[in-house]
Protein backbone atom coordinates (compact mmCIF):
# COMPACT_ATOMS: atom_id res chain seq x y z
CA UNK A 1 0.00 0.00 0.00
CA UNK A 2 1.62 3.14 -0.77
CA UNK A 3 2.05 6.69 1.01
CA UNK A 4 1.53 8.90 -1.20
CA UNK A 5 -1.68 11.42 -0.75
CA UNK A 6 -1.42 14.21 -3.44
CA UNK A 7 0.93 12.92 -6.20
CA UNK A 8 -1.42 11.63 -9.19
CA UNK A 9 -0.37 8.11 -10.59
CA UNK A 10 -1.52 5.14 -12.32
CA UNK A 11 -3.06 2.98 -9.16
CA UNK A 12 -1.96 -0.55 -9.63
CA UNK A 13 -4.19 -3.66 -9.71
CA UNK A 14 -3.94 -5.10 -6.17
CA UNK A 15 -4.69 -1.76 -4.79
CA UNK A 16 -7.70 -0.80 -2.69
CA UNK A 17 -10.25 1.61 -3.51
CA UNK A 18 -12.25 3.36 -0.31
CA UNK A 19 -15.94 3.47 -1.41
CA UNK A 20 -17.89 5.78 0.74
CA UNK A 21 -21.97 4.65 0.95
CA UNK A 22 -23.04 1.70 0.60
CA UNK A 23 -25.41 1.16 -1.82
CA UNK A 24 -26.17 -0.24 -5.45
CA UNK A 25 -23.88 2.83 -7.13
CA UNK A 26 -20.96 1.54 -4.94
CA UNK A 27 -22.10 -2.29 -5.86
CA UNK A 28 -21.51 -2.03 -9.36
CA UNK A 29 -18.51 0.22 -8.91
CA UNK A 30 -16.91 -2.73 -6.92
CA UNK A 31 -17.95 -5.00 -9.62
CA UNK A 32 -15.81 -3.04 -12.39
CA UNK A 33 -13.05 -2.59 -9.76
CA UNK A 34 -13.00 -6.77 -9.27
CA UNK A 35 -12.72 -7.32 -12.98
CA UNK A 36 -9.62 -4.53 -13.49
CA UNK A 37 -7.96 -6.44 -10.47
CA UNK A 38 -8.39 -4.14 -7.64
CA UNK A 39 -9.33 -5.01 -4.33
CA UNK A 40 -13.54 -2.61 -2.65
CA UNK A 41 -12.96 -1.55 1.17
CA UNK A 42 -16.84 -0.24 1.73
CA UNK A 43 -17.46 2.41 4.79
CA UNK A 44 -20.99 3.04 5.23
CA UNK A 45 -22.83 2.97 8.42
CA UNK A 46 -26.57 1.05 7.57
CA UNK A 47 -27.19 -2.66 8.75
CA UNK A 48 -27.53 -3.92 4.72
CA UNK A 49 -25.41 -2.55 2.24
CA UNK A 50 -26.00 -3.88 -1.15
CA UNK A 51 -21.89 -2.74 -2.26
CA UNK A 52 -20.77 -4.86 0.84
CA UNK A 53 -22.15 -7.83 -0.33
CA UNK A 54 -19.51 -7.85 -3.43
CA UNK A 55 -16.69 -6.08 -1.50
CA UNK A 56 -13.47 -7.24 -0.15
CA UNK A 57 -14.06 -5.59 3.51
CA UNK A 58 -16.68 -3.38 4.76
CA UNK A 59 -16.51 -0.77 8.10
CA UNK A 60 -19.77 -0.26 9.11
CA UNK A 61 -19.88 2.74 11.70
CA UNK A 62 -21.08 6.37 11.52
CA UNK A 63 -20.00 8.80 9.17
CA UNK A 64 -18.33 10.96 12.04
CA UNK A 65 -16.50 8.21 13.85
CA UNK A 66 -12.99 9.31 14.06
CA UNK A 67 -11.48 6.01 15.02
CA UNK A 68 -13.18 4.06 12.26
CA UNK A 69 -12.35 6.83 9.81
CA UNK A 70 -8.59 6.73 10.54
CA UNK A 71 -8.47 3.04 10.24
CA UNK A 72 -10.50 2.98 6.83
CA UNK A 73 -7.57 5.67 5.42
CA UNK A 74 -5.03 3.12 6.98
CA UNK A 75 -6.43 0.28 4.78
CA UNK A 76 -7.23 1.89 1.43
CA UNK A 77 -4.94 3.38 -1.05
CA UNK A 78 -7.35 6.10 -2.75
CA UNK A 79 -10.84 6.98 -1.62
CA UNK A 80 -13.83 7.77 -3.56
CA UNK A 81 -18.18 7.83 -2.89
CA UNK A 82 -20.94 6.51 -4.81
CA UNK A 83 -23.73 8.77 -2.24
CA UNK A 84 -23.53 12.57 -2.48
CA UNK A 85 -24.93 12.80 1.20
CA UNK A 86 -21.84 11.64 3.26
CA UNK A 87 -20.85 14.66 4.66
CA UNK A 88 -18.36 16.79 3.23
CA UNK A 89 -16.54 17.22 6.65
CA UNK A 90 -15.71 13.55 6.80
CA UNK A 91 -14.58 13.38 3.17
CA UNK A 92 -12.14 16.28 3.89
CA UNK A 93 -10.67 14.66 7.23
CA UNK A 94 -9.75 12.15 4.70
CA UNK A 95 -7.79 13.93 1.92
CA UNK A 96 -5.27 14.79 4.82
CA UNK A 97 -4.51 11.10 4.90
CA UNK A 98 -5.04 9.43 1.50
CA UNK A 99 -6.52 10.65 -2.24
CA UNK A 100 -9.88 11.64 -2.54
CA UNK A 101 -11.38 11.46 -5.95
CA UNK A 102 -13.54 13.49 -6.76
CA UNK A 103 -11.81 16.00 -4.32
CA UNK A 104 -14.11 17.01 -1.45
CA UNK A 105 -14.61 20.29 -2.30
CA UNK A 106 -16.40 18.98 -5.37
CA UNK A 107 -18.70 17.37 -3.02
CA UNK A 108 -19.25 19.96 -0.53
CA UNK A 109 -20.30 22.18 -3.78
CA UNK A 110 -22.88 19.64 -5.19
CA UNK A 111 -24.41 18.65 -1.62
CA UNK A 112 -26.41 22.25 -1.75
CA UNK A 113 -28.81 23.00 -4.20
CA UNK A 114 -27.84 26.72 -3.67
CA UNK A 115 -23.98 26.97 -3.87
CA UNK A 116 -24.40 24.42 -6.92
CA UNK A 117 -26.47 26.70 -8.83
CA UNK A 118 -23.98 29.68 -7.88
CA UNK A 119 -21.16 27.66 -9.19
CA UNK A 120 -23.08 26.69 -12.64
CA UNK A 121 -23.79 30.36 -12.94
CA UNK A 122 -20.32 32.00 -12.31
CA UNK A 123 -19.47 30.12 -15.49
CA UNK A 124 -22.05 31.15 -17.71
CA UNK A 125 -24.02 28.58 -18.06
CA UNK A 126 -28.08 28.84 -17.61
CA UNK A 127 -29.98 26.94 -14.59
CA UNK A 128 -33.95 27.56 -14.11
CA UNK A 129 -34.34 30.63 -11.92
CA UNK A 130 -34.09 30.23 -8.15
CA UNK A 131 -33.30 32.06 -5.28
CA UNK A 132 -32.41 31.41 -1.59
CA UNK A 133 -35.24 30.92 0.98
CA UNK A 134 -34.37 30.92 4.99
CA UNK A 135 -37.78 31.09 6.67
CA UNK A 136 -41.93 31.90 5.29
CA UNK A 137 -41.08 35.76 5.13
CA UNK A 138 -38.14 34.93 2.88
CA UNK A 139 -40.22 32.32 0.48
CA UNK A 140 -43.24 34.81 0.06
CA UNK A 141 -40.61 37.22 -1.54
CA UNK A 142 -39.20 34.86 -3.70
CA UNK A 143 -42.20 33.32 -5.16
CA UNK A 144 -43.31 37.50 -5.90
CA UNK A 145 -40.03 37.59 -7.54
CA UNK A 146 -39.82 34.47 -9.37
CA UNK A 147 -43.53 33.63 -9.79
CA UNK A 148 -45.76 30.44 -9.43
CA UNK A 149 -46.12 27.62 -10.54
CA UNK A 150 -42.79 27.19 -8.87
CA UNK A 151 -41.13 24.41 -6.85
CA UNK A 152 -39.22 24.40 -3.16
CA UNK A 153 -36.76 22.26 -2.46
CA UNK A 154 -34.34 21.30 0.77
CA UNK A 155 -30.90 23.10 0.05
CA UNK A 156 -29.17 19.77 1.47
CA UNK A 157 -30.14 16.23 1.37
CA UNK A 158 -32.90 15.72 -0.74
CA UNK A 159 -33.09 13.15 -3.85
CA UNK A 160 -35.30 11.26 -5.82
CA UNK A 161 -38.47 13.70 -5.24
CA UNK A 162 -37.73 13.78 -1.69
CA UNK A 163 -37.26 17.23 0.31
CA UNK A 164 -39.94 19.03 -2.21
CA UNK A 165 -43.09 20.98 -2.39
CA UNK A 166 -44.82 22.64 -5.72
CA UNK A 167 -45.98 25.98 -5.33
CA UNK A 168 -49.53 26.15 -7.14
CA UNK A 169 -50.53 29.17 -9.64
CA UNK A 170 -53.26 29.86 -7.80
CA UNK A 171 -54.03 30.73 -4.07
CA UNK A 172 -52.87 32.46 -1.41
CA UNK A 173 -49.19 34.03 -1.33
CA UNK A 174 -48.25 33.22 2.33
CA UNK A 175 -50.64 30.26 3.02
CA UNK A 176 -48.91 28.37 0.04
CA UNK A 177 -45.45 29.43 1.49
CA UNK A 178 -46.53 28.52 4.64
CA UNK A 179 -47.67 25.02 3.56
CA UNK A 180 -44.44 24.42 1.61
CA UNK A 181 -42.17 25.29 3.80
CA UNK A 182 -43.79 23.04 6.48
CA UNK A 183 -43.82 19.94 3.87
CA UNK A 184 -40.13 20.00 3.62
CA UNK A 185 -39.28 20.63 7.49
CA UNK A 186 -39.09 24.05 7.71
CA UNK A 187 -35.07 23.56 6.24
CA UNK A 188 -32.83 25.95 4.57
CA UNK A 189 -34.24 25.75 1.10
CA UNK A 190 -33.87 26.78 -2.47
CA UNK A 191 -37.22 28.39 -4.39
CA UNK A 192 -36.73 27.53 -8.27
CA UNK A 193 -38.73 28.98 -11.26
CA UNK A 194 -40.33 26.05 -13.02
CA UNK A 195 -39.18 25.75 -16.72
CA UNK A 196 -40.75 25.13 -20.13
CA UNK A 197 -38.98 22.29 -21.34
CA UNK A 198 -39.72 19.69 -23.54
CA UNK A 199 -37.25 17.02 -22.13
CA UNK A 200 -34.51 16.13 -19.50
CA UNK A 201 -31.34 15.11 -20.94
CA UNK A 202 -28.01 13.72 -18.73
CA UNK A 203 -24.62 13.23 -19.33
CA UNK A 204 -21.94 11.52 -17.98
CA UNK A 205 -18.25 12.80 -18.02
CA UNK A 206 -14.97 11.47 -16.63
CA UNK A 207 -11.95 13.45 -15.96
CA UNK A 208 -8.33 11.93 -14.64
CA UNK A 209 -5.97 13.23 -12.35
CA UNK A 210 -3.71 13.19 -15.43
CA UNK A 211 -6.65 15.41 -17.07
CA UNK A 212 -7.93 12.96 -19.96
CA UNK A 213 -11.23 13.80 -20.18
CA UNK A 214 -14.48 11.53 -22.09
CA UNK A 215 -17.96 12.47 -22.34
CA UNK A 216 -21.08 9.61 -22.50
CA UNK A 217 -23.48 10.71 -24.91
CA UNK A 218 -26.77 12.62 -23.35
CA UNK A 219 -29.55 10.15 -22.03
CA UNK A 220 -33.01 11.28 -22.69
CA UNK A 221 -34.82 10.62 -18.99
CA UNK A 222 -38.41 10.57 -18.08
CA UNK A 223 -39.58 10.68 -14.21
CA UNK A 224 -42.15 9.64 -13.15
CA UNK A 225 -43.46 10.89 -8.99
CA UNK A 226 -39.92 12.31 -8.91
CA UNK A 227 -37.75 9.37 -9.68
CA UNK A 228 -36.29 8.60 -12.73
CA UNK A 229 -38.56 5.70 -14.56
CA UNK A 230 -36.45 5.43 -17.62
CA UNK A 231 -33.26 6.34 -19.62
CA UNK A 232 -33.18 6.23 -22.87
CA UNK A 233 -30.21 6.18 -25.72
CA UNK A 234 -29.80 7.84 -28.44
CA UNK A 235 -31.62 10.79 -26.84
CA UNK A 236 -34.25 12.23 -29.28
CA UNK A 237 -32.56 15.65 -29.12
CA UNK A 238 -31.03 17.54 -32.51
CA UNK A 239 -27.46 16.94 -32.48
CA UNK A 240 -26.58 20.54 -31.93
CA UNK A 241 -28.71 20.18 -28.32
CA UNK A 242 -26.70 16.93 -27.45
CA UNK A 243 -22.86 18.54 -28.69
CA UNK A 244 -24.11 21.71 -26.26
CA UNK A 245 -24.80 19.26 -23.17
CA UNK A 246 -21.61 17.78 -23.66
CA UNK A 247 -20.08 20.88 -23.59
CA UNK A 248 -21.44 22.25 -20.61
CA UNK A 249 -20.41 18.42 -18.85
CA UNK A 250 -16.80 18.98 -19.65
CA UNK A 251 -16.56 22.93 -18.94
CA UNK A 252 -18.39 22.14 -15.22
CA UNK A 253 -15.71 19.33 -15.17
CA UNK A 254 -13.14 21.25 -15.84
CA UNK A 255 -13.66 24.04 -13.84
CA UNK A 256 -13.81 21.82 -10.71
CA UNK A 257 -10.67 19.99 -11.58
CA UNK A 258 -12.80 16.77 -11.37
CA UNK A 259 -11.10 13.63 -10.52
CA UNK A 260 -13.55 11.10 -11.59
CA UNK A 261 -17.07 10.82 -12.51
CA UNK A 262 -19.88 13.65 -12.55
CA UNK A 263 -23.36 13.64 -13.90
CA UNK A 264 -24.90 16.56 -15.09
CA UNK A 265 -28.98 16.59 -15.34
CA UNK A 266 -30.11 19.33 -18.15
CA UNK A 267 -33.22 20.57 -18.94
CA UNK A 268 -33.84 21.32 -23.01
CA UNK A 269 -36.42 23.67 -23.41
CA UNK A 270 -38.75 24.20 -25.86
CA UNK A 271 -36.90 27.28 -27.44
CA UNK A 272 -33.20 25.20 -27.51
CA UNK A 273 -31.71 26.52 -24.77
CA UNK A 274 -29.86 23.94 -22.39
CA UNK A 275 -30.28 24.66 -18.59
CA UNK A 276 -28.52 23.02 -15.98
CA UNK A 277 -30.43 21.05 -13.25
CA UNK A 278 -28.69 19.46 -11.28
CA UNK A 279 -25.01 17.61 -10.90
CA UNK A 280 -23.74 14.31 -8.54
CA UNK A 281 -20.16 13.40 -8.64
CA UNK A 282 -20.40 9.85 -8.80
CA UNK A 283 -21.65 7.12 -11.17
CA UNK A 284 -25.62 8.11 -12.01
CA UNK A 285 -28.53 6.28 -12.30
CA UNK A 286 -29.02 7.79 -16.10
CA UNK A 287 -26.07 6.25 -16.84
CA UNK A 288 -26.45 2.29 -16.53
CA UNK A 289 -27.12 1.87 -19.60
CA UNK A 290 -23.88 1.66 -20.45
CA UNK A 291 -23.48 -1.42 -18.36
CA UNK A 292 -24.83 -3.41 -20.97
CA UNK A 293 -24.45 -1.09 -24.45
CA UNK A 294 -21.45 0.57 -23.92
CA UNK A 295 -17.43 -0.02 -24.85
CA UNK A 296 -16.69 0.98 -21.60
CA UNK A 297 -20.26 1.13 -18.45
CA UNK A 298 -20.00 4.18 -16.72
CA UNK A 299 -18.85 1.98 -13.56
CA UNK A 300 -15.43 0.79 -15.05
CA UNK A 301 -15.08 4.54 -16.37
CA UNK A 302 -15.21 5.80 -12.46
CA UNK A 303 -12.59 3.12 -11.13
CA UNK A 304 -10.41 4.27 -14.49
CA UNK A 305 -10.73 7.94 -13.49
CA UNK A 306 -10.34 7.45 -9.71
CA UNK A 307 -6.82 4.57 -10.46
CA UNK A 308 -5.99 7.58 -13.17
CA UNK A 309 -6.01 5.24 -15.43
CA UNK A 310 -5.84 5.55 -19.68
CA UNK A 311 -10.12 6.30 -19.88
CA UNK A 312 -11.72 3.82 -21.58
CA UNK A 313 -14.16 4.38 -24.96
CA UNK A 314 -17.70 5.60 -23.66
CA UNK A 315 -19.30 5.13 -26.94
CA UNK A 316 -22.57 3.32 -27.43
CA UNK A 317 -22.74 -0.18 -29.24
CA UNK A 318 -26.28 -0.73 -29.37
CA UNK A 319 -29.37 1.28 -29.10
CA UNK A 320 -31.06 1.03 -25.31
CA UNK A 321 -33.78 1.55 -22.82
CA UNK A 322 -32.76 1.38 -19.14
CA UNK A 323 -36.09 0.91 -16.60
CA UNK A 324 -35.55 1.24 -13.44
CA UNK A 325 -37.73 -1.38 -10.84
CA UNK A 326 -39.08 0.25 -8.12
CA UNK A 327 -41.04 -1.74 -5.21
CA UNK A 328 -42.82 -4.56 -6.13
CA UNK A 329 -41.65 -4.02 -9.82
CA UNK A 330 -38.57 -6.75 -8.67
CA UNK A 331 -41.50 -9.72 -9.09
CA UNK A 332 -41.62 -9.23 -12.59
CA UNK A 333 -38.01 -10.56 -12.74
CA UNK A 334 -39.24 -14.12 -14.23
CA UNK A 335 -40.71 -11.96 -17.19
CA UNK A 336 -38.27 -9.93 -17.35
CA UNK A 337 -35.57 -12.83 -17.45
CA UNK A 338 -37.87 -14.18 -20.34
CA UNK A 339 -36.96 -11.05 -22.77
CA UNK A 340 -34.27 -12.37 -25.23
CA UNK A 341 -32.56 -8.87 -25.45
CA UNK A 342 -33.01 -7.49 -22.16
CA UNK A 343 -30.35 -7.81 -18.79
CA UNK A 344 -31.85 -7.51 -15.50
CA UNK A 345 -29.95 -6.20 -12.90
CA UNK A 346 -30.75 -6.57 -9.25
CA UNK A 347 -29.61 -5.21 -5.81
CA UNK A 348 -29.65 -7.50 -3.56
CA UNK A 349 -32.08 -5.50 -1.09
CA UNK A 350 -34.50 -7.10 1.40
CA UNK A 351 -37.24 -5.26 1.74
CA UNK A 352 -39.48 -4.13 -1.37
CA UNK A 353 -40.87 -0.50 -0.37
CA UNK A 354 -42.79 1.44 -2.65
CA UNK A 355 -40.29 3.83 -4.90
CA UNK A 356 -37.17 1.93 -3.47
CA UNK A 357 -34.95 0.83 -6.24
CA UNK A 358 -34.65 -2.55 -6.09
CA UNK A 359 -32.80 -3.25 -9.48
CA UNK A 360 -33.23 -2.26 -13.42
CA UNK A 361 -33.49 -3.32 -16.43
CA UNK A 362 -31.55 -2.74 -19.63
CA UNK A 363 -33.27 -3.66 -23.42
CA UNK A 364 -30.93 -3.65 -26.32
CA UNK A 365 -32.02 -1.89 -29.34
CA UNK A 366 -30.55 -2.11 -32.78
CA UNK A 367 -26.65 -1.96 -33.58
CA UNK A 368 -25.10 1.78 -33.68
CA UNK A 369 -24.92 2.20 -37.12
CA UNK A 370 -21.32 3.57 -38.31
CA UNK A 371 -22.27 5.40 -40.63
């Protein structure tokens, strides 16, 4: 195991990679890492961790235990996340001890809905419209300023539909703040301007230590309750809409001097603009598609960019449709199994709860023509 904490190089196979969280991001991450040779150390505090189950060791203890946080740097050689919510202060006692890739700064940045939009901004590139909201007073102003229908959403913490409340067109002002801020705990929030758009787009980019850089082609997504139902590739956006998307992926990468994997959610509106919706630094549920129809799944591309290794090709070799299963979707696995040209993926989780994902499915299309 070597030293070193700041100087970038090639991490060899026999090495061990820190995953921090648990889940089915960080189990398919240690699935890519087992097939390039390298060994999963897993540090998440919940009683079932679906990562654990294919890892090589697993601490299980709180985010801010000290003790267990030293020893976890002691037996890893480079540490990365698949879970945007283990917090930043952690992540950064870390770095003083062993690479952390993506850097926790990067993390800190994405965590809050707020300092995430500031950051897209100071570059140039669009978001909705938003604007901080502290208490009821604060959220009265900003839906006068920004207008309604709008949508309010926990600064911190909050994913797949969780930590929101729509603000109707109609009603009281300060009754529908009231409400709003109530539904999401009366939290630090961030008001945003709903958009016209006609679809959601992702994409995927990878960046090295050495500073290689490779973009996954935009994802066309549809949500369904506030959780994404299905990914689709090629998206069914012009060409000048998807070259833009990727643009704005590698100039956010760049500017945060990204060591390994972010996802960028974008919003294509019905006049062509691209906005900016959101970002996680980490493999992405839009993204596991490639799994299945890509040169290189966006799972082995994150262990490449956190080793700093060559990046592989992120191109697509088939046409696909990724579904995720939510709750009691997992029973239709026999079916599913049945498909000739579709590869089920499950989690390993116990418990089936309504909008828990418990696995997805990925059905091949046609060849990419080459053309």
């Amino acid at each position: 195991m070597t030293d070193r904490t700041t100087t970038p190089a090639p991490l060899a196979p026999g090495s061990v990679i820190g995953i921090m969280g648990g889940g089915q991001l960080g189990r398919m991450a240690a699935i890519a890492a087992a097939r390039m040779g390298y060994k999963v150390h897993v540090y998440a505090p919940e009683a079932e961790s679906p990562a654990a189950e294919v890892a090589d060791a697993w601490t299980r203890a709180a985010w801010d235990d000290a003790a267990a946080l030293d020893a976890f740097a002691a037996a890893v050689d480079v540490v990365t996340f698949e879970f945007e919510n283990v917090p930043a202060a952690s992540v950064a006692g870390l770095a003083a001890k062993r690479p952390v890739r993506p850097a926790w700064t990067v993390l800190e940045t994405t965590q809050d809905r707020l300092s995430e939009k500031d950051f897209v901004n100071r570059l140039g590139i669009g978001t909705a419209p938003y604007a901080r909201v502290d208490d009821v007073d604060g959220l009265v102003a900003a839906i006068e300023r920004l207008g309604r229908p709008a949508i309010l959403k926990t600064r911190t913490l909050g994913y797949d539909g969780k930590g929101q409340a729509r603000i109707a067109a109609e009603g009281d002002i300060r009754a529908a703040a009231e409400a709003a801020f109530a539904t999401i705990g009366s939290r630090p929030a961030i008001l945003e301007g709903m958009v016209d758009f006609g679809c959601e787009i992702s994409v995927i980019v990878a960046r090295t230590p050495a500073g290689e850089v490779r973009c996954f082609e935009p994802a066309e997504n549809e949500h369904r309750n506030g959780i994404l139902h299905l990914s689709r590739v090629p998206a069914r956006v012009p060409a000048a809409i998807a070259a833009e998307a990727e643009r704005i992926a590698l100039a956010l990468a760049e500017a945060f001097g990204l060591e390994g994997l972010l996802a960028v959610e974008m919003f294509v509106t019905r006049d062509g603009r691209v906005l900016v919706n959101e970002m996680a630094p980490r493999p992405h549920n839009s993204g596991h598609w490639s799994f299945d129809a890509a040169a290189t799944s966006q799972f082995e591309q994150f262990i490449r960019a956190v080793a700093d290794l060559p990046l592989g090709d992120p191109a697509r070799l088939v046409d696909a449709e990724m579904e995720n299963l939510l709750g009691d979707d997992i029973d239709r696995w026999r079916d599913i199994l049945a498909e000739p040209r579709a590869k089920l993926h499950l989690y390993g989780k116990s418990e089936a709860k309504p909008g828990r994902k418990m696995g997805h499915v990925t059905r091949l299309g046609t060849a990419r023509s080459n053309s």
